[in-house]
C-alpha atoms as a PDB file:
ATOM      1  CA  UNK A   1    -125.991  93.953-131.093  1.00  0.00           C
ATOM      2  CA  UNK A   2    -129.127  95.764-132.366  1.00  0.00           C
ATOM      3  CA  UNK A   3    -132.097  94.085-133.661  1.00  0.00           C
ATOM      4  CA  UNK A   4    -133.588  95.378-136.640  1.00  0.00           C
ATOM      5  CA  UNK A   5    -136.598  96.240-136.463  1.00  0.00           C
ATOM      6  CA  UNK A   6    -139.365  97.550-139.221  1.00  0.00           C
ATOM      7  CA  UNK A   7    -141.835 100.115-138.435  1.00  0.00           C
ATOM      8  CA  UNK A   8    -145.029  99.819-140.818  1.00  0.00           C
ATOM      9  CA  UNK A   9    -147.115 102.336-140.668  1.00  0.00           C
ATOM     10  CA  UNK A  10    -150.093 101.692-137.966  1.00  0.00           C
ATOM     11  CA  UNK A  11    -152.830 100.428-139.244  1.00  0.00           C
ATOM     12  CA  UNK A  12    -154.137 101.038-135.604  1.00  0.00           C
ATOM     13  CA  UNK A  13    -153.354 102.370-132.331  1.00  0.00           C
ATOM     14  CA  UNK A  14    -152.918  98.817-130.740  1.00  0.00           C
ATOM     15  CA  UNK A  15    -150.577  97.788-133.477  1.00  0.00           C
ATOM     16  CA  UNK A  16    -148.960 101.002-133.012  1.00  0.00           C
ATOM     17  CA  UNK A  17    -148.153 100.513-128.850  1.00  0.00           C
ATOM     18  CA  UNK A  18    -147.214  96.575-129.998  1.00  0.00           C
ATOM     19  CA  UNK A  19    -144.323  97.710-132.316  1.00  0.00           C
ATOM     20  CA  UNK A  20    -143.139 100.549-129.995  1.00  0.00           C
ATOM     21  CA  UNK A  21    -143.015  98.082-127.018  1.00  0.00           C
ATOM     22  CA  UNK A  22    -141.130  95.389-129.239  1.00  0.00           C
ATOM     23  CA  UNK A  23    -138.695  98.275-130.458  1.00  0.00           C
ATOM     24  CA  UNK A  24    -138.087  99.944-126.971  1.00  0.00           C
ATOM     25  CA  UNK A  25    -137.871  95.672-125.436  1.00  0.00           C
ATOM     26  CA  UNK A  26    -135.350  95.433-128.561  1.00  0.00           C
ATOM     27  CA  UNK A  27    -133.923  98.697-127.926  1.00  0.00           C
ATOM     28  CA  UNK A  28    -133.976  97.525-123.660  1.00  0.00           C
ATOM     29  CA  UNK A  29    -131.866  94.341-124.821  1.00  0.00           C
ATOM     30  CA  UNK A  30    -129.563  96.672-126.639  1.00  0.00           C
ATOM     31  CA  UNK A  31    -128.622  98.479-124.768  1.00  0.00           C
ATOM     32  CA  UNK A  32    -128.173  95.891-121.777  1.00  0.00           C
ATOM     33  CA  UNK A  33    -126.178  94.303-123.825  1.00  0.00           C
ATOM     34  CA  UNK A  34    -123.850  97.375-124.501  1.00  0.00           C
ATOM     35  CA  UNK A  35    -123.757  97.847-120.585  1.00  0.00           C
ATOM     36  CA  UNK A  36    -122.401  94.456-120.157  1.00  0.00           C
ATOM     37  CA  UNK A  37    -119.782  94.941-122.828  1.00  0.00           C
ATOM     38  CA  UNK A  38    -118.360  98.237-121.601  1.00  0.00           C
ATOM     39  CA  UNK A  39    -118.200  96.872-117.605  1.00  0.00           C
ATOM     40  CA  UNK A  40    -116.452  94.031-119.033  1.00  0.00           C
ATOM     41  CA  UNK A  41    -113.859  96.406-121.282  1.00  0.00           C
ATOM     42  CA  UNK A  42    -113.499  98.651-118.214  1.00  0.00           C
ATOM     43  CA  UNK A  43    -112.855  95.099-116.330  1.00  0.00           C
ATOM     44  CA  UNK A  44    -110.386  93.764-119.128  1.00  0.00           C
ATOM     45  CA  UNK A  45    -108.970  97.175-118.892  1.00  0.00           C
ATOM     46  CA  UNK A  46    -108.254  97.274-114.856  1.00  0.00           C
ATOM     47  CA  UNK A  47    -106.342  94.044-115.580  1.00  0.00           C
ATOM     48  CA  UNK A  48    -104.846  95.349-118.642  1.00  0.00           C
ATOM     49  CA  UNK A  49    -103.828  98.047-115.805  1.00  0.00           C
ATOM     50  CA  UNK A  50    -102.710  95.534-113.003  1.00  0.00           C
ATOM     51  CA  UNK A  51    -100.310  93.452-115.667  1.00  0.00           C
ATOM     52  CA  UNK A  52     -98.664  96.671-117.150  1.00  0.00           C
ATOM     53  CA  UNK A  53     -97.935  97.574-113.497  1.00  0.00           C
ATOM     54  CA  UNK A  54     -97.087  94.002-112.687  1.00  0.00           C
ATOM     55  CA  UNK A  55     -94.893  93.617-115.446  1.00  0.00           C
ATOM     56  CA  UNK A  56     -93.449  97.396-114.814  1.00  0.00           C
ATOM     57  CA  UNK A  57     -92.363  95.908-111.221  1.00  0.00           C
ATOM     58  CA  UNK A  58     -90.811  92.809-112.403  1.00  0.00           C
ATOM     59  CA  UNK A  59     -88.990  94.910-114.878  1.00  0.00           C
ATOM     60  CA  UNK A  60     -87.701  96.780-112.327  1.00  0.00           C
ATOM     61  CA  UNK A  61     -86.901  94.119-109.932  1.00  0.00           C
ATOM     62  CA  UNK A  62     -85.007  92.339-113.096  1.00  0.00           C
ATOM     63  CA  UNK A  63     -82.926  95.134-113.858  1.00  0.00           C
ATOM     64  CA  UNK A  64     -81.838  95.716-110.121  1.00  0.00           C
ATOM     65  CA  UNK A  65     -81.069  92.103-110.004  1.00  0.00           C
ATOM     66  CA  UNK A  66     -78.609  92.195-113.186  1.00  0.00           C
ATOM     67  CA  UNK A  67     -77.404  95.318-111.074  1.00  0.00           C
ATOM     68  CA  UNK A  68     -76.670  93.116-108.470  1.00  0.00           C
ATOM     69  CA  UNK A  69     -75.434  90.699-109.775  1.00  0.00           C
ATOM     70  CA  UNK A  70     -72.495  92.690-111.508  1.00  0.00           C
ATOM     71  CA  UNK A  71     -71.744  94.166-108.103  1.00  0.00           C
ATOM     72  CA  UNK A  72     -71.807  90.419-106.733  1.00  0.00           C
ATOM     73  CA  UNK A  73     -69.375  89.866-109.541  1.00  0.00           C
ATOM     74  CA  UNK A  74     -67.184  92.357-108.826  1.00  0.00           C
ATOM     75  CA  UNK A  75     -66.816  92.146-105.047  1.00  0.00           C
ATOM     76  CA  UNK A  76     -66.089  87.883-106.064  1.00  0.00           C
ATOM     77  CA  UNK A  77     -63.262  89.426-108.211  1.00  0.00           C
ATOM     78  CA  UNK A  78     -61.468  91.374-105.299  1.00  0.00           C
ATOM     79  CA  UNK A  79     -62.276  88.365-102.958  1.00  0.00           C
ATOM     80  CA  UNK A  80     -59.839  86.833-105.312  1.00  0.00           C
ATOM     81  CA  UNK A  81     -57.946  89.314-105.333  1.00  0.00           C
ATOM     82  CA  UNK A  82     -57.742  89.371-101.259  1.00  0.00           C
ATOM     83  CA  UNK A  83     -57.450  85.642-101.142  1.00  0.00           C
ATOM     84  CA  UNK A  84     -54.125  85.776-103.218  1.00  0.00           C
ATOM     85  CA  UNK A  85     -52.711  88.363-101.193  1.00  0.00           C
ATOM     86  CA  UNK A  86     -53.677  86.192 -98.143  1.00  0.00           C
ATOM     87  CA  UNK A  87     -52.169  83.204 -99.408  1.00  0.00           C
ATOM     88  CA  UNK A  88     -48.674  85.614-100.085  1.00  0.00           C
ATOM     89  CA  UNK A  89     -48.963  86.873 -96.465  1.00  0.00           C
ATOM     90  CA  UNK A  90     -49.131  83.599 -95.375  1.00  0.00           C
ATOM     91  CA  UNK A  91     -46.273  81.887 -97.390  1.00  0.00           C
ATOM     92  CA  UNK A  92     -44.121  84.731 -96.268  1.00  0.00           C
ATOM     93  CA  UNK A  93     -45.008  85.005 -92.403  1.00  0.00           C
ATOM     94  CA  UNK A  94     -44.508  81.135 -92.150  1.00  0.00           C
ATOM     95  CA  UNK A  95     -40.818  81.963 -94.341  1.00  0.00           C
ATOM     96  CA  UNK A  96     -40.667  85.290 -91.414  1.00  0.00           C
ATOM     97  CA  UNK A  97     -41.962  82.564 -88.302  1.00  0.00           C
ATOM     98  CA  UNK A  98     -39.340  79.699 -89.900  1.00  0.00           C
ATOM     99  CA  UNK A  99     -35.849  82.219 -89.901  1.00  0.00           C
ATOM    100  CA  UNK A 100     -37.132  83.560 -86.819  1.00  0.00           C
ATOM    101  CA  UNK A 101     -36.981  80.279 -84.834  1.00  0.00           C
ATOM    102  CA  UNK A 102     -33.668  79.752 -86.670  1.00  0.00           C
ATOM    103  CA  UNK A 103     -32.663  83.050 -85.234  1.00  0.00           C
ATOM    104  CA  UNK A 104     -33.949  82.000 -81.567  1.00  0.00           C
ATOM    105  CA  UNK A 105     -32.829  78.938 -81.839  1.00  0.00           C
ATOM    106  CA  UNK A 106     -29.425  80.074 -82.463  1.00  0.00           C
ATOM    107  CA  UNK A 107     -29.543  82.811 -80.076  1.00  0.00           C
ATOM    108  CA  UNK A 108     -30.607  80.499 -77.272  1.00  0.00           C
ATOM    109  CA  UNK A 109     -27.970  77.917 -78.329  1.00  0.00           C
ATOM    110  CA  UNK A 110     -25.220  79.929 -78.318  1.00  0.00           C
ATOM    111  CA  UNK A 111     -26.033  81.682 -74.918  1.00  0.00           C
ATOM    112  CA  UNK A 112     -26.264  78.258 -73.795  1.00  0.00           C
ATOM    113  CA  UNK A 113     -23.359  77.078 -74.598  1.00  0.00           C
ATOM    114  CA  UNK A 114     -21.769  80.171 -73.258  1.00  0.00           C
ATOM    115  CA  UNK A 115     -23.077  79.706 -69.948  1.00  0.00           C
ATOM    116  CA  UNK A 116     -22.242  75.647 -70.075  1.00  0.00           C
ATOM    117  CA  UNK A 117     -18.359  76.637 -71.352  1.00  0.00           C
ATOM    118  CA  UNK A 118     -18.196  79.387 -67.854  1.00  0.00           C
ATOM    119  CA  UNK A 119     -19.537  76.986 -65.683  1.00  0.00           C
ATOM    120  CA  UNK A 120     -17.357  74.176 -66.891  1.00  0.00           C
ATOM    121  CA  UNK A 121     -14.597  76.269 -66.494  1.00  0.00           C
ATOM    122  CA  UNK A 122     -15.365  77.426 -62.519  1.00  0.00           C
ATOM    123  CA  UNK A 123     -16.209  74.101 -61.791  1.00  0.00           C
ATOM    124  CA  UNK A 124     -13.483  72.107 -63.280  1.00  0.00           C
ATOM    125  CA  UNK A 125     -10.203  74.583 -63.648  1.00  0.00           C
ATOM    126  CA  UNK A 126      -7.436  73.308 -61.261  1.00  0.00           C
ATOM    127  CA  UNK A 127      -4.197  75.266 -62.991  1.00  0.00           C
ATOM    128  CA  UNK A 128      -5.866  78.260 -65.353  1.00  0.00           C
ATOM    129  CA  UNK A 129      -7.405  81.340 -63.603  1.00  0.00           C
ATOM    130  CA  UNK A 130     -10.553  81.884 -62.822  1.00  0.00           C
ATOM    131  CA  UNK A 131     -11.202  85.469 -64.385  1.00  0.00           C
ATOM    132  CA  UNK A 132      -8.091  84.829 -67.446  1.00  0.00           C
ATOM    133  CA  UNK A 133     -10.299  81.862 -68.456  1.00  0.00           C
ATOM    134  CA  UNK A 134     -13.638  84.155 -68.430  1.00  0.00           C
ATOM    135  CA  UNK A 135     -11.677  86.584 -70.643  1.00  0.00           C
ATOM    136  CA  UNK A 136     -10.739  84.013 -72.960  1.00  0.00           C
ATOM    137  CA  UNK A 137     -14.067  82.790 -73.677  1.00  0.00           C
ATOM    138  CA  UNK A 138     -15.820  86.320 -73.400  1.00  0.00           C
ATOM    139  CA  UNK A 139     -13.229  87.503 -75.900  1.00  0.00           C
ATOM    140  CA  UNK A 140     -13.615  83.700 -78.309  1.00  0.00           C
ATOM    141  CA  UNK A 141     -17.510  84.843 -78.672  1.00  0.00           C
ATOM    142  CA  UNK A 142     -17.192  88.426 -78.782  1.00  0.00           C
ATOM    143  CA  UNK A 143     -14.846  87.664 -82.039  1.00  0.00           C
ATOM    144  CA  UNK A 144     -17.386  85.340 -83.148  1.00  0.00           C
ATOM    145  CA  UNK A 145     -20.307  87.472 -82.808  1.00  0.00           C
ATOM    146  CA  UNK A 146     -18.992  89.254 -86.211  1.00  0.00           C
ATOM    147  CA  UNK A 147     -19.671  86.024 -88.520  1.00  0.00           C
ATOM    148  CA  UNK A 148     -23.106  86.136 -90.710  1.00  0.00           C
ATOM    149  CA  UNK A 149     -22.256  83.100 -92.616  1.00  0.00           C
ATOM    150  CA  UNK A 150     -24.748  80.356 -91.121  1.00  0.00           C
ATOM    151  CA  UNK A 151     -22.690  77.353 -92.198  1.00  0.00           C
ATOM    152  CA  UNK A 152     -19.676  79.114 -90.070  1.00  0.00           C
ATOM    153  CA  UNK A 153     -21.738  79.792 -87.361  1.00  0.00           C
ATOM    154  CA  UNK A 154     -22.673  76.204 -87.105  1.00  0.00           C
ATOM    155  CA  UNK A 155     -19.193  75.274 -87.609  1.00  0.00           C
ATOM    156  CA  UNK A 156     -18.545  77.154 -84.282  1.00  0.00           C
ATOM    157  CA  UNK A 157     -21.265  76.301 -82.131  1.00  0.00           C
ATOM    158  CA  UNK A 158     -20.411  72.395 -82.952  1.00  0.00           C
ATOM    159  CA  UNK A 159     -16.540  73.480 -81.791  1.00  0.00           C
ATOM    160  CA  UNK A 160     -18.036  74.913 -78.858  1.00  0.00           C
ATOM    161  CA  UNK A 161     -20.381  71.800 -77.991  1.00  0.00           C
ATOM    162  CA  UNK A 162     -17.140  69.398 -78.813  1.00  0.00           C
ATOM    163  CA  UNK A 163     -14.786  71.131 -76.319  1.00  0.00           C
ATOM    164  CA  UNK A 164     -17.679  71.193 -73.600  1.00  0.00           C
ATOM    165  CA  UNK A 165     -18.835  67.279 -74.026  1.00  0.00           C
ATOM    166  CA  UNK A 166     -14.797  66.054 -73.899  1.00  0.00           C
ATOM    167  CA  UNK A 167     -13.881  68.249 -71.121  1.00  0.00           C
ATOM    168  CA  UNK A 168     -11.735  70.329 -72.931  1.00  0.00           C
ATOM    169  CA  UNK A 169     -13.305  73.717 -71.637  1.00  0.00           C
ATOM    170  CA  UNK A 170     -10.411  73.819 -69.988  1.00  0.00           C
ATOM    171  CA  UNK A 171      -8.115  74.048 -72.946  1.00  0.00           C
ATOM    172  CA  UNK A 172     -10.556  76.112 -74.949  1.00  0.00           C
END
């Protein structure tokens, strides 16, 4: 970086201003050079600057990510979680939907029949009253209404349907 240079003593005044104008040229150089090294240290240090800060950021942004992703994690867990209890609601309203249809359906059958026995009976009795023959089939489901069993409820409801397709609602 610096030159070395050797002063001798003057041996006159011209040699004299020749050496001090190489030395302080020399010394010019120098110290140029030393300019340009520093600007580009305080350049290599701004950058030096902008990657620590870069690399501070993506540090950051890295460990909110993982953050992230644990919470991601998580919240798939109870997803899960929801979807199985979803799937159990399901399997048990279609089980709920299925008995009540059964339930309607044998509701609905049964009040039809009812009806199809009474007006079988007022269209078709000749020798049984009227209101005795109501009685008798108010009073045949009204006993009935007690069974939980579904086979015996079947059982009944196909008696019921056999006396009313062979005309026998008159017999009942």
């Amino acid at each position: 970086m610096s030159s070395s240079v050797y002063v001798k003593l003057p041996s006159s005044e011209v040699d004299v201003r020749f050496q001090v104008g190489n030395c302080t040229q020399a010394n010019v150089a120098d110290v140029s050079s030393l300019i340009k090294q520093v600007i580009k240290g305080s350049k290599s240090s701004d950058t030096l600057g902008q990657v620590q800060r870069s690399f501070a950021s993506a540090e950051s942004t890295i460990a909110n990510s993982a953050d992230t992703f644990h919470k991601l994690s998580a919240l798939a867990t109870h997803i899960g979680y929801q979807e199985e209890a979803i799937e159990k609601s399901i399997r048990l309203s279609e089980s709920v939907t299925e008995q009540l249809n059964m339930v309607q359906w044998s509701r609905q059958a049964v009040l039809s029949l009812y009806k199809a026995l009474l007006q079988r009976g007022y269209k078709d009795l000749r020798y049984t009253d009227k209101d005795f023959y109501l009685r008798l089939v108010r009073a045949e489901f009204q006993k009935q209404k007690s069974v939980t069993d579904a086979e015996q409820k079947q059982k009944q409801l196909d008696r019921g349907l056999f006396l009313l397709e062979n005309n026998r609602a008159k017999v009942l």
